[in-house]
PDB file of N, CA and C in Angstrom:
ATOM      1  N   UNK A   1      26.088 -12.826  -4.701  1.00  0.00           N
ATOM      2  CA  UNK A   1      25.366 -11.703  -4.127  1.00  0.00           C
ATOM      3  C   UNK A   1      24.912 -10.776  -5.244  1.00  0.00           C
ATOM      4  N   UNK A   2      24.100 -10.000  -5.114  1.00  0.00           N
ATOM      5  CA  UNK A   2      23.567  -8.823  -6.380  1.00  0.00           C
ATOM      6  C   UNK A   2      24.385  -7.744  -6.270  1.00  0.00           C
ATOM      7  N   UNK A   3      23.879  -7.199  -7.082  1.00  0.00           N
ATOM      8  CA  UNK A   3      24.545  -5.866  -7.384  1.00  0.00           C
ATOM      9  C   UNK A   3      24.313  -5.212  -6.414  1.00  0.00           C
ATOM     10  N   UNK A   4      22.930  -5.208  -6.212  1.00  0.00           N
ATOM     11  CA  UNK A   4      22.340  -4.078  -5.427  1.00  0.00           C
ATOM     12  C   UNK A   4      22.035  -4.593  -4.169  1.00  0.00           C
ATOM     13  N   UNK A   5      23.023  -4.254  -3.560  1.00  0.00           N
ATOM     14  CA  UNK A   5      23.571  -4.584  -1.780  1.00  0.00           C
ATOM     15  C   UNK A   5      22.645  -3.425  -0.542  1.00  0.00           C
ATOM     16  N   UNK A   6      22.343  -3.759  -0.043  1.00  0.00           N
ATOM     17  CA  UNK A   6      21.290  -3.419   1.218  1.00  0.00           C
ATOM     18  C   UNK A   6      22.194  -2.196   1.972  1.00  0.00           C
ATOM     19  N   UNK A   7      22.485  -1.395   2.568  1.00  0.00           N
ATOM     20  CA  UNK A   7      23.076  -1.013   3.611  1.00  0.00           C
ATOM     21  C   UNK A   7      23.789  -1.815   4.317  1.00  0.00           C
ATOM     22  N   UNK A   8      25.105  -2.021   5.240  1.00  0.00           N
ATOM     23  CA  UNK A   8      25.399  -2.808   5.491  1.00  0.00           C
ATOM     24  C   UNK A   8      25.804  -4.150   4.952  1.00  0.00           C
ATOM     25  N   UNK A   9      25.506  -4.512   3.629  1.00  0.00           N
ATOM     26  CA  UNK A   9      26.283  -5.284   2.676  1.00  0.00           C
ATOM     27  C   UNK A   9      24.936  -6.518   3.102  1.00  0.00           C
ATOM     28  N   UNK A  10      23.797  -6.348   3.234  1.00  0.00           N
ATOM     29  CA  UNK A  10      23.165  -7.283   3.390  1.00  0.00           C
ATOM     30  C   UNK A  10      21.895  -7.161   1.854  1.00  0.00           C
ATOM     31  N   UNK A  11      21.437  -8.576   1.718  1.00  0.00           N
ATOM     32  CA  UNK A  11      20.415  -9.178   0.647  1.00  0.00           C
ATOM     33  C   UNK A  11      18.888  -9.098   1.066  1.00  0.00           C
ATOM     34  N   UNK A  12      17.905  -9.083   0.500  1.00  0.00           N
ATOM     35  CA  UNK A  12      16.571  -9.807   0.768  1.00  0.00           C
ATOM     36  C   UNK A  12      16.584 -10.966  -0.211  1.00  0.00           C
ATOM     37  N   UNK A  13      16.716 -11.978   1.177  1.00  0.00           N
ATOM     38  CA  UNK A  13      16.191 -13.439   0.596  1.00  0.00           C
ATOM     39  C   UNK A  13      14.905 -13.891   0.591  1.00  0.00           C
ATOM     40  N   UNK A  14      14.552 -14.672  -0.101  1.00  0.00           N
ATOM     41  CA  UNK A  14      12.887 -15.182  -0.265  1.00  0.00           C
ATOM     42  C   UNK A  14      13.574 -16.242   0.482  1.00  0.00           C
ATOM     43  N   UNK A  15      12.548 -17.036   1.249  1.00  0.00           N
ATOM     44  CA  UNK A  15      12.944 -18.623   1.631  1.00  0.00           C
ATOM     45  C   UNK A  15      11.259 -19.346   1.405  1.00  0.00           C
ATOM     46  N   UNK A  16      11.716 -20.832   0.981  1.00  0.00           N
ATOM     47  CA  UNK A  16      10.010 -20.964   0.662  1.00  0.00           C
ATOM     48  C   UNK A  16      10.710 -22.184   2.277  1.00  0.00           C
ATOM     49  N   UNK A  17       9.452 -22.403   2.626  1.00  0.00           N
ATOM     50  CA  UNK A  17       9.607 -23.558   4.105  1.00  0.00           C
ATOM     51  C   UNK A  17       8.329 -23.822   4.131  1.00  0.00           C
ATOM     52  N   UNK A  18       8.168 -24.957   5.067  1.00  0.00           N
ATOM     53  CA  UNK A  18       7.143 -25.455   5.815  1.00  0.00           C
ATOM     54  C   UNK A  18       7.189 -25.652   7.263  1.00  0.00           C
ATOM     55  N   UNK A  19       5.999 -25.115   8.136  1.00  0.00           N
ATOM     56  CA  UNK A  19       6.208 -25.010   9.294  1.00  0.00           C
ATOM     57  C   UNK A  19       4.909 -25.405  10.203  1.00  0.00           C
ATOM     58  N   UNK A  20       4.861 -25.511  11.064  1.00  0.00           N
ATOM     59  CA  UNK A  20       3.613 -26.276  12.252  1.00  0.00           C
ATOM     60  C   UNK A  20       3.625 -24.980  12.615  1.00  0.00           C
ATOM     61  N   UNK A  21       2.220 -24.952  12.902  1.00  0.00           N
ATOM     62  CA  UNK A  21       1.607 -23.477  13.438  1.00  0.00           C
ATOM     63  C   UNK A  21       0.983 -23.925  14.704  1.00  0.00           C
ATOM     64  N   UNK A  22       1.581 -22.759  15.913  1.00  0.00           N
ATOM     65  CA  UNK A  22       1.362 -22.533  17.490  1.00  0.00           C
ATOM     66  C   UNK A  22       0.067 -22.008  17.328  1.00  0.00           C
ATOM     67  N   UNK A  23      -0.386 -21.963  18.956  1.00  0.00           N
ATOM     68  CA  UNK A  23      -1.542 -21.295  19.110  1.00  0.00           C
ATOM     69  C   UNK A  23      -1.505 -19.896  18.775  1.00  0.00           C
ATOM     70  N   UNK A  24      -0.728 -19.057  18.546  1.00  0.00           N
ATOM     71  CA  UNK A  24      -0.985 -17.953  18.307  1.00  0.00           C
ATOM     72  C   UNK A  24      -1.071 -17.277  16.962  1.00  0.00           C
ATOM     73  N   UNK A  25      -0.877 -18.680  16.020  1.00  0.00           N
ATOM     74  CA  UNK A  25      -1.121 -18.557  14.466  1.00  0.00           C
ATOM     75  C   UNK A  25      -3.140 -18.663  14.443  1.00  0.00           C
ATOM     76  N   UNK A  26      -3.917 -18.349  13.441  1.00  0.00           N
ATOM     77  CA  UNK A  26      -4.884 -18.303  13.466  1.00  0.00           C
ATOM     78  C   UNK A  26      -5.231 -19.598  12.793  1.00  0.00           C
ATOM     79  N   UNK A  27      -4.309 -20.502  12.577  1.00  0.00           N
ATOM     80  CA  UNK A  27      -4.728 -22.585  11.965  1.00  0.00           C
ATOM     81  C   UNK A  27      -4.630 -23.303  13.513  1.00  0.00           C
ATOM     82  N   UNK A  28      -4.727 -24.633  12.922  1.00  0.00           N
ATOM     83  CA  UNK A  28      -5.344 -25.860  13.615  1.00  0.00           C
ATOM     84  C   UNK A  28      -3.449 -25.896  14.533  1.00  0.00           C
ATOM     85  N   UNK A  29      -3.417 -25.920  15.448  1.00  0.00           N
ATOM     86  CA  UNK A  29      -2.451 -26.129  16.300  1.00  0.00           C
ATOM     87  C   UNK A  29      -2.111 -27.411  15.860  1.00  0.00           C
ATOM     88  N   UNK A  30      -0.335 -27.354  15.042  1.00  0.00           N
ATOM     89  CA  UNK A  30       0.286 -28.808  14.956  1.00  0.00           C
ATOM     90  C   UNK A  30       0.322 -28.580  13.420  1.00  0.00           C
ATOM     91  N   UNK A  31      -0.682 -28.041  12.635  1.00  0.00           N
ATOM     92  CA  UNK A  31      -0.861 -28.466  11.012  1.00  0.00           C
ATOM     93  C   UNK A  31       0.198 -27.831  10.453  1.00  0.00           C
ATOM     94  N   UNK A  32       0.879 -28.145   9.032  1.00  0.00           N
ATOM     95  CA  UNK A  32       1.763 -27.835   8.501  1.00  0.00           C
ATOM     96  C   UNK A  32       1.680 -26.836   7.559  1.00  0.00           C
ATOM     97  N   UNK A  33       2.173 -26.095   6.931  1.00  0.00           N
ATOM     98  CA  UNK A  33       1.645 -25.103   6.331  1.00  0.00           C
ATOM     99  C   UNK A  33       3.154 -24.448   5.395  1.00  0.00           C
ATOM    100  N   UNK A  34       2.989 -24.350   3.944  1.00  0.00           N
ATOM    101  CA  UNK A  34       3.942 -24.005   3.451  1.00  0.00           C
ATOM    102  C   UNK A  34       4.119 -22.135   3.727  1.00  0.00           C
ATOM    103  N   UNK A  35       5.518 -21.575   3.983  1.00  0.00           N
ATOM    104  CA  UNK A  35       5.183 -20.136   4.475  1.00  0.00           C
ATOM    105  C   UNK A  35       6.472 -19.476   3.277  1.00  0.00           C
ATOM    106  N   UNK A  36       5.746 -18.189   2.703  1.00  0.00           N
ATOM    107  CA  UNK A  36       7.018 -18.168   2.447  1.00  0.00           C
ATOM    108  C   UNK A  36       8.174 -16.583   3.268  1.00  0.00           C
ATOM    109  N   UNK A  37       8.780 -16.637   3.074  1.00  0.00           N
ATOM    110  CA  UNK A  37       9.778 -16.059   4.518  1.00  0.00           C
ATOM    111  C   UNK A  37      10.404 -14.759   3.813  1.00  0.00           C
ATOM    112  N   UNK A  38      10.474 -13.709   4.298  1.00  0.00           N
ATOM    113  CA  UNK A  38      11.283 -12.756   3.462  1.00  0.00           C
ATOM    114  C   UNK A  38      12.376 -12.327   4.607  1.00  0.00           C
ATOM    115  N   UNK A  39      13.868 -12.663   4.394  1.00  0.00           N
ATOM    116  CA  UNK A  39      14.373 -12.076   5.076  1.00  0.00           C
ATOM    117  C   UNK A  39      15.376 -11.416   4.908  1.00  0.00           C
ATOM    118  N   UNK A  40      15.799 -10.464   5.504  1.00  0.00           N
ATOM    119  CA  UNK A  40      17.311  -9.499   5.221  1.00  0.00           C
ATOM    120  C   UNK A  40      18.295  -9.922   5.800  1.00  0.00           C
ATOM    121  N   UNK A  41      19.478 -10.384   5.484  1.00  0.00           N
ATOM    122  CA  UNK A  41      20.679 -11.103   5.738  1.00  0.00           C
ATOM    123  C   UNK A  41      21.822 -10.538   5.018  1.00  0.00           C
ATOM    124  N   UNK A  42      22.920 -10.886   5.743  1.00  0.00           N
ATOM    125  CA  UNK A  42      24.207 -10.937   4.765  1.00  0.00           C
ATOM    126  C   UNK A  42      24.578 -12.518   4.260  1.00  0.00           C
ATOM    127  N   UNK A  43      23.931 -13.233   4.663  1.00  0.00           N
ATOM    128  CA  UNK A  43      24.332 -14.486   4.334  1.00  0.00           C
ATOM    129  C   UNK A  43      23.316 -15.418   4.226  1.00  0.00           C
ATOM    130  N   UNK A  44      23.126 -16.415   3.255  1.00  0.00           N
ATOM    131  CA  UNK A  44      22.430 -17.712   2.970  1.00  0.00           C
ATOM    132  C   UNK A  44      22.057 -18.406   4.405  1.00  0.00           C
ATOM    133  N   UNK A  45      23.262 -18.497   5.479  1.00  0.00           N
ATOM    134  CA  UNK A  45      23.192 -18.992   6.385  1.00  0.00           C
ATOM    135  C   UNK A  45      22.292 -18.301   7.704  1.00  0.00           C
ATOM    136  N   UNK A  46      22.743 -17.171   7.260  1.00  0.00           N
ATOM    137  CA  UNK A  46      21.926 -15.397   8.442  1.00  0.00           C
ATOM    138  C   UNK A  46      20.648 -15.512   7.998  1.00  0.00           C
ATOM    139  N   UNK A  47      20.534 -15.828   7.080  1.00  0.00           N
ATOM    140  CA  UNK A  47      18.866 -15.764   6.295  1.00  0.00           C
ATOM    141  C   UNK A  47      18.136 -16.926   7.008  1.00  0.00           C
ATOM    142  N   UNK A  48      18.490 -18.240   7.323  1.00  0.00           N
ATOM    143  CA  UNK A  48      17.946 -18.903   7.759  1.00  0.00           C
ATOM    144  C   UNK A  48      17.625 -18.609   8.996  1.00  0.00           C
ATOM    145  N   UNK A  49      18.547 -18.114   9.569  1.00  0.00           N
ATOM    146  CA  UNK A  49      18.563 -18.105  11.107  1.00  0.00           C
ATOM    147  C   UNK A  49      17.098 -16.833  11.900  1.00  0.00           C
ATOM    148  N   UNK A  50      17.953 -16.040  10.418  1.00  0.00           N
ATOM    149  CA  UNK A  50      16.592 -14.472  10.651  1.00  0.00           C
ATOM    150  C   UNK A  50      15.102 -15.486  10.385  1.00  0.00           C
ATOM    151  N   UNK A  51      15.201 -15.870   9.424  1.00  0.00           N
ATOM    152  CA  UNK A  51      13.420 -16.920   9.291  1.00  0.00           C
ATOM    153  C   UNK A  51      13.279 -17.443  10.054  1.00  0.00           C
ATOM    154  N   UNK A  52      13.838 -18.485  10.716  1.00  0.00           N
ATOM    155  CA  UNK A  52      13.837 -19.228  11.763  1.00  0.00           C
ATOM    156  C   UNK A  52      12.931 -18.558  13.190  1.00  0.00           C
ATOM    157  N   UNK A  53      13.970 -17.144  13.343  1.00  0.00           N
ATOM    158  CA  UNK A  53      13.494 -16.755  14.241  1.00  0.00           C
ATOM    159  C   UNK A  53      12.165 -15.942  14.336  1.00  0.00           C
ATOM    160  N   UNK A  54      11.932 -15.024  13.232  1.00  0.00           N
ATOM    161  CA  UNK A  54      10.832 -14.771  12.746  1.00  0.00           C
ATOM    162  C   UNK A  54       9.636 -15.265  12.327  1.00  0.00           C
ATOM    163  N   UNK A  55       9.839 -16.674  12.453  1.00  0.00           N
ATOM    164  CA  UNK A  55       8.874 -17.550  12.095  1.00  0.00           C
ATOM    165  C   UNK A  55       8.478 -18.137  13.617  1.00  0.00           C
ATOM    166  N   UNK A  56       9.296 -18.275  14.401  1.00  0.00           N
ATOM    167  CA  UNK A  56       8.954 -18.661  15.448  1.00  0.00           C
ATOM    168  C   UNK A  56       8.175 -17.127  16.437  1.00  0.00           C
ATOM    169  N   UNK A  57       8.976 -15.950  16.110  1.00  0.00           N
ATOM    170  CA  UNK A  57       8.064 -14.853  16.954  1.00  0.00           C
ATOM    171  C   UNK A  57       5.987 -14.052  16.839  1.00  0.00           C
ATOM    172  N   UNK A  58       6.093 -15.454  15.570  1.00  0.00           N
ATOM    173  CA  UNK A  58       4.721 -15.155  14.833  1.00  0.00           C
ATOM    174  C   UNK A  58       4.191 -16.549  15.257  1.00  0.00           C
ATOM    175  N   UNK A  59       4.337 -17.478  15.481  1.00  0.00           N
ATOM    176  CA  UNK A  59       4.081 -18.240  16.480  1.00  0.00           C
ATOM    177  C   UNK A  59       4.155 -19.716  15.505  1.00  0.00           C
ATOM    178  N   UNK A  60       5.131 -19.818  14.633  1.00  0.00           N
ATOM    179  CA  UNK A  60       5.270 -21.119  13.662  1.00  0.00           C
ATOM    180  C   UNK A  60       6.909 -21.969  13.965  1.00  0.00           C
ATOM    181  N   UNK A  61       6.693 -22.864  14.078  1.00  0.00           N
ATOM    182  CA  UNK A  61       7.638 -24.098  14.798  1.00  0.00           C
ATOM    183  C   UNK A  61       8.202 -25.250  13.834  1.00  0.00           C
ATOM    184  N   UNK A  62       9.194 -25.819  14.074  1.00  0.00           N
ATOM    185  CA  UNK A  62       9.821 -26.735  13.419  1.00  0.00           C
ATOM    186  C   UNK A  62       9.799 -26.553  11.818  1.00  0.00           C
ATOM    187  N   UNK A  63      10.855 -25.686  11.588  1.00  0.00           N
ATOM    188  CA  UNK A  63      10.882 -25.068  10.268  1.00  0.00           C
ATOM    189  C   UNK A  63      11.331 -26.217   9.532  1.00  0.00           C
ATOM    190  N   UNK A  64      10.834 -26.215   8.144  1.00  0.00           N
ATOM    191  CA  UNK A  64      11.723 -27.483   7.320  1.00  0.00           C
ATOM    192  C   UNK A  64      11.837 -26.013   5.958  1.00  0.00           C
ATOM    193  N   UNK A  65      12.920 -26.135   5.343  1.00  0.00           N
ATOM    194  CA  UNK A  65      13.288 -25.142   4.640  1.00  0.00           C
ATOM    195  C   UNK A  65      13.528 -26.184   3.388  1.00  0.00           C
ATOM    196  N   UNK A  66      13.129 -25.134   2.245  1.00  0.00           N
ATOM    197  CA  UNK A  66      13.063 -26.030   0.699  1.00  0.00           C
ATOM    198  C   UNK A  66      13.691 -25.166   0.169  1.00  0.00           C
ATOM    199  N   UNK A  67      13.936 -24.101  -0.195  1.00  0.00           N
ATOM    200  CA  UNK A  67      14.438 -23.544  -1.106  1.00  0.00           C
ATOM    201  C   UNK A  67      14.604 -22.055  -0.562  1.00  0.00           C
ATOM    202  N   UNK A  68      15.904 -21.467  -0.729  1.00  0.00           N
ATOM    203  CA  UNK A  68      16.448 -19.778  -0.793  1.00  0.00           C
ATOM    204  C   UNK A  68      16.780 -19.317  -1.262  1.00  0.00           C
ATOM    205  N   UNK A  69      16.834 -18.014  -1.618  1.00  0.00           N
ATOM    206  CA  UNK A  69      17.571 -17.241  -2.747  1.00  0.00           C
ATOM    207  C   UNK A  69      17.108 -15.803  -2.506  1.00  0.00           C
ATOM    208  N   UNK A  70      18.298 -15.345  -3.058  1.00  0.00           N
ATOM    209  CA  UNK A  70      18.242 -13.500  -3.082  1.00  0.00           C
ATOM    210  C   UNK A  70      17.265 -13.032  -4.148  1.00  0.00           C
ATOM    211  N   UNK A  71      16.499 -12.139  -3.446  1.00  0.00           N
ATOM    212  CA  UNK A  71      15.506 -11.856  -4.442  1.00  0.00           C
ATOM    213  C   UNK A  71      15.915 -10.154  -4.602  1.00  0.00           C
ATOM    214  N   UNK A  72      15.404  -9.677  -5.481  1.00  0.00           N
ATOM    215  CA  UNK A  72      15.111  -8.020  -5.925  1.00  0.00           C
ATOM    216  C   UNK A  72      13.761  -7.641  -5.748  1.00  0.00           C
ATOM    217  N   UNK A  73      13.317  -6.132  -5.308  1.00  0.00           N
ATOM    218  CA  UNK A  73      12.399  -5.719  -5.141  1.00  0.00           C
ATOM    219  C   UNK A  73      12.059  -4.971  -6.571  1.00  0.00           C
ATOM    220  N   UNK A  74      11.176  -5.528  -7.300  1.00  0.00           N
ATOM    221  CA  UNK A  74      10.899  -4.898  -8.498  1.00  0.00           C
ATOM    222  C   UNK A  74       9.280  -5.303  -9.062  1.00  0.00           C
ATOM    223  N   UNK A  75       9.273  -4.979 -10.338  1.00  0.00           N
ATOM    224  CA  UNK A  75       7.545  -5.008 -10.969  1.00  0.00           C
ATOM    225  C   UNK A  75       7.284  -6.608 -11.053  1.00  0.00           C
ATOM    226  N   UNK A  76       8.461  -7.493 -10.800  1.00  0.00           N
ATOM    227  CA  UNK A  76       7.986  -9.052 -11.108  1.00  0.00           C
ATOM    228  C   UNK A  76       7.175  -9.492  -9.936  1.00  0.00           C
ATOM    229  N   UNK A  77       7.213  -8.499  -8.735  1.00  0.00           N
ATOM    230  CA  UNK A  77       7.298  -9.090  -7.454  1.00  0.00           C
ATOM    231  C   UNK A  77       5.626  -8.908  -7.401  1.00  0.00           C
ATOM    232  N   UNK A  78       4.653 -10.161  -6.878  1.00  0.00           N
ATOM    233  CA  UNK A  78       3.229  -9.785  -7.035  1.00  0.00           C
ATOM    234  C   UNK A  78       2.710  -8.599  -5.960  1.00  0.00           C
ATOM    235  N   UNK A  79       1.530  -8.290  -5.649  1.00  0.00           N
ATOM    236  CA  UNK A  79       1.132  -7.077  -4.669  1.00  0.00           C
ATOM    237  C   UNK A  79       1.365  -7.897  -3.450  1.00  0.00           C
ATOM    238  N   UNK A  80       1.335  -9.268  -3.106  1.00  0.00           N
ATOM    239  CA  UNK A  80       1.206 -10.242  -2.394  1.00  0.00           C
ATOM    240  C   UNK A  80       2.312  -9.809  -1.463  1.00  0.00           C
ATOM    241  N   UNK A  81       3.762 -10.090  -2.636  1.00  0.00           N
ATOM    242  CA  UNK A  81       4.896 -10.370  -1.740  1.00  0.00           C
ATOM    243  C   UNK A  81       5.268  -8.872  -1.992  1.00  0.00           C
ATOM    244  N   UNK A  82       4.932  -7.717  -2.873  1.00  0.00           N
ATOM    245  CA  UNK A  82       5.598  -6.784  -2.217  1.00  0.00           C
ATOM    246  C   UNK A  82       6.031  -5.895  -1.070  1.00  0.00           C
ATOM    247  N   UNK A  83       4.643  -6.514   0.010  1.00  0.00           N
ATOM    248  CA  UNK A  83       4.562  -5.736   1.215  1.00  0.00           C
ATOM    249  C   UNK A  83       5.141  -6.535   1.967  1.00  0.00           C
ATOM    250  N   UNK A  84       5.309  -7.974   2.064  1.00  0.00           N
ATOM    251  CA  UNK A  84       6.290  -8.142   2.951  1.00  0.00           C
ATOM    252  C   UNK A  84       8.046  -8.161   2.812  1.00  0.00           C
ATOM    253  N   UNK A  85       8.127  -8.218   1.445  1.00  0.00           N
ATOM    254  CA  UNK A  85       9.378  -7.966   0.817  1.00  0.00           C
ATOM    255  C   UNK A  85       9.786  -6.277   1.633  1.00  0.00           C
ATOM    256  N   UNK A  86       8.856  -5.823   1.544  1.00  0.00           N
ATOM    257  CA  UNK A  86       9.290  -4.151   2.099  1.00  0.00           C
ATOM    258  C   UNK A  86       9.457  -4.342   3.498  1.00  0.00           C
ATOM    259  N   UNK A  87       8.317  -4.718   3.717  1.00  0.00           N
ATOM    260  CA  UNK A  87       8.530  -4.988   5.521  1.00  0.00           C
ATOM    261  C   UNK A  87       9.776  -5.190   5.577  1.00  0.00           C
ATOM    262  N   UNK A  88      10.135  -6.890   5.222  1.00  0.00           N
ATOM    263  CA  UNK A  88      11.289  -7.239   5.608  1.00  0.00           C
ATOM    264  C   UNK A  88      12.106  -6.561   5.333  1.00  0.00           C
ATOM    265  N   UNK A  89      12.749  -5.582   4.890  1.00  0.00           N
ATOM    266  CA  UNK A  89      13.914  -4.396   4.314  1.00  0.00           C
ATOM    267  C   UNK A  89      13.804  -3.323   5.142  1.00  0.00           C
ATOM    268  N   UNK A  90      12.880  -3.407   5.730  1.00  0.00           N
ATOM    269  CA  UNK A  90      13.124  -2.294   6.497  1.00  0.00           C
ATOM    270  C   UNK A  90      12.688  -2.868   8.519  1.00  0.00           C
ATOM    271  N   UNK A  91      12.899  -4.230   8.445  1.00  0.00           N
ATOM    272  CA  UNK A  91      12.562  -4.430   9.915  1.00  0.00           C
ATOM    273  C   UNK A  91      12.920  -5.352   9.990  1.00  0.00           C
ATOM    274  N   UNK A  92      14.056  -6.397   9.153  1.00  0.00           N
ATOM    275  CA  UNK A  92      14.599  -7.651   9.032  1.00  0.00           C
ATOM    276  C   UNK A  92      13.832  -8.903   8.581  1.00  0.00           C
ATOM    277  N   UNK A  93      12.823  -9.389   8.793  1.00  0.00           N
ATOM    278  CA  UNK A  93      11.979 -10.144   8.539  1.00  0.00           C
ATOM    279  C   UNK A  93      10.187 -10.158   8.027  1.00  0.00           C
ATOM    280  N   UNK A  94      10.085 -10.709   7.017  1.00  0.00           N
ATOM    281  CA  UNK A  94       8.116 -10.773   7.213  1.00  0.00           C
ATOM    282  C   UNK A  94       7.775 -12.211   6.678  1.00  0.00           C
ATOM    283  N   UNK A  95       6.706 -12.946   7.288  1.00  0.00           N
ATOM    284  CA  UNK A  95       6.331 -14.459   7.004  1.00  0.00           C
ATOM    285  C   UNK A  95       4.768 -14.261   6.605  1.00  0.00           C
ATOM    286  N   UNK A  96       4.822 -14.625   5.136  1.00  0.00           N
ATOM    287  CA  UNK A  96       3.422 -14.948   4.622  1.00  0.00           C
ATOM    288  C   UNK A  96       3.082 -16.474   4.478  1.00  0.00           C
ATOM    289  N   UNK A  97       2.206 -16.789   5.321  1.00  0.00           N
ATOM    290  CA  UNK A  97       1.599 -18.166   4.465  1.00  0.00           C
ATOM    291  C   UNK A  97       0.781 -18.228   3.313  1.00  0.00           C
ATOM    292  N   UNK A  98       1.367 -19.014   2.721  1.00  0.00           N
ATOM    293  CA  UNK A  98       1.198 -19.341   0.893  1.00  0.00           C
ATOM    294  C   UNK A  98       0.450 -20.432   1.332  1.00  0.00           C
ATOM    295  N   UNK A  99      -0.908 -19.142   0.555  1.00  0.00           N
ATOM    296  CA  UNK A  99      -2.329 -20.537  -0.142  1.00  0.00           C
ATOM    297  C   UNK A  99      -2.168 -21.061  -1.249  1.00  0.00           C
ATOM    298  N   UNK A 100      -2.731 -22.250  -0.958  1.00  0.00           N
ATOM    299  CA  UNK A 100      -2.753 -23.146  -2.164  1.00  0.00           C
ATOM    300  C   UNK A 100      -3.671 -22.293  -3.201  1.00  0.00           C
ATOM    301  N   UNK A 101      -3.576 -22.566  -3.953  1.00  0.00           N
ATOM    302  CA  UNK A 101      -5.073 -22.035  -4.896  1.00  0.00           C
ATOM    303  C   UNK A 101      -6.108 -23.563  -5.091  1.00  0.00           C
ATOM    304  N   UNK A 102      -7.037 -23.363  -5.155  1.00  0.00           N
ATOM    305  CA  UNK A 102      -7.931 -24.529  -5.178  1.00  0.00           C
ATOM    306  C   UNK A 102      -7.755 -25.350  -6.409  1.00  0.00           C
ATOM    307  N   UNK A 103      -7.790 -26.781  -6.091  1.00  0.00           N
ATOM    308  CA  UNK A 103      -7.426 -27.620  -7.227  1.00  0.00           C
ATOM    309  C   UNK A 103      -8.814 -27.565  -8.139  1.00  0.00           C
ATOM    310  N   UNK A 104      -8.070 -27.699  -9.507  1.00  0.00           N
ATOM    311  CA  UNK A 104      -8.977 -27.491 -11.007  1.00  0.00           C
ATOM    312  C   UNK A 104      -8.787 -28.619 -11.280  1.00  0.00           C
ATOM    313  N   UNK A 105     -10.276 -29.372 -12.138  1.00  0.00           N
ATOM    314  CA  UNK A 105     -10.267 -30.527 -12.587  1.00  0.00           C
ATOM    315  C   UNK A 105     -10.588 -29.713 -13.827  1.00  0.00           C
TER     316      UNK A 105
END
């Protein structure tokens, strides 16, 4: 765990996943889409569960999860993820889908 503990003894975790997007996502109903997840937890395990569910109240399904970890809110963090990094700290969860950047030949 970090140093710097949340209120309540809880973390902001990053989670990177992939998930099928519902009709109420603005993609192709069914397509997969890497997202990445910011959530506030006390636990590795709470973190999933908070994404999980947060991912599903934004309308994205059958989570496959790749990678988690406690992150810090600081100058490394891009403008991208700082606003949902905040969100999530102050409302338990925020889900950005991560664009590819266009392939360079």
């Amino acid at each position: 765990m970090s140093d710097e503990l949340m209120p309540g003894g809880e973390d902001l975790y990053l989670i990177l996943a992939m998930a099928s997007a519902g009709p109420t996502t603005r993609y192709e109903v069914g397509s997969r889409h890497t997202l990445l997840v910011f959530a506030r937890a006390g636990s590795h395990d709470q973190a999933l569960a908070v994404a999980t569910a947060g991912m599903a109240e934004q309308g994205w399904g059958e989570p496959a999860f790749q990678k988690a970890g406690i992150i810090e809110l600081g100058p490394h963090l891009s403008a991208e993820d700082r606003a949902p990094a905040e969100y999530a700290m102050a409302h338990g969860c925020a889900v950005r889908v991560y664009e590819r950047p266009p392939a360079t030949n």
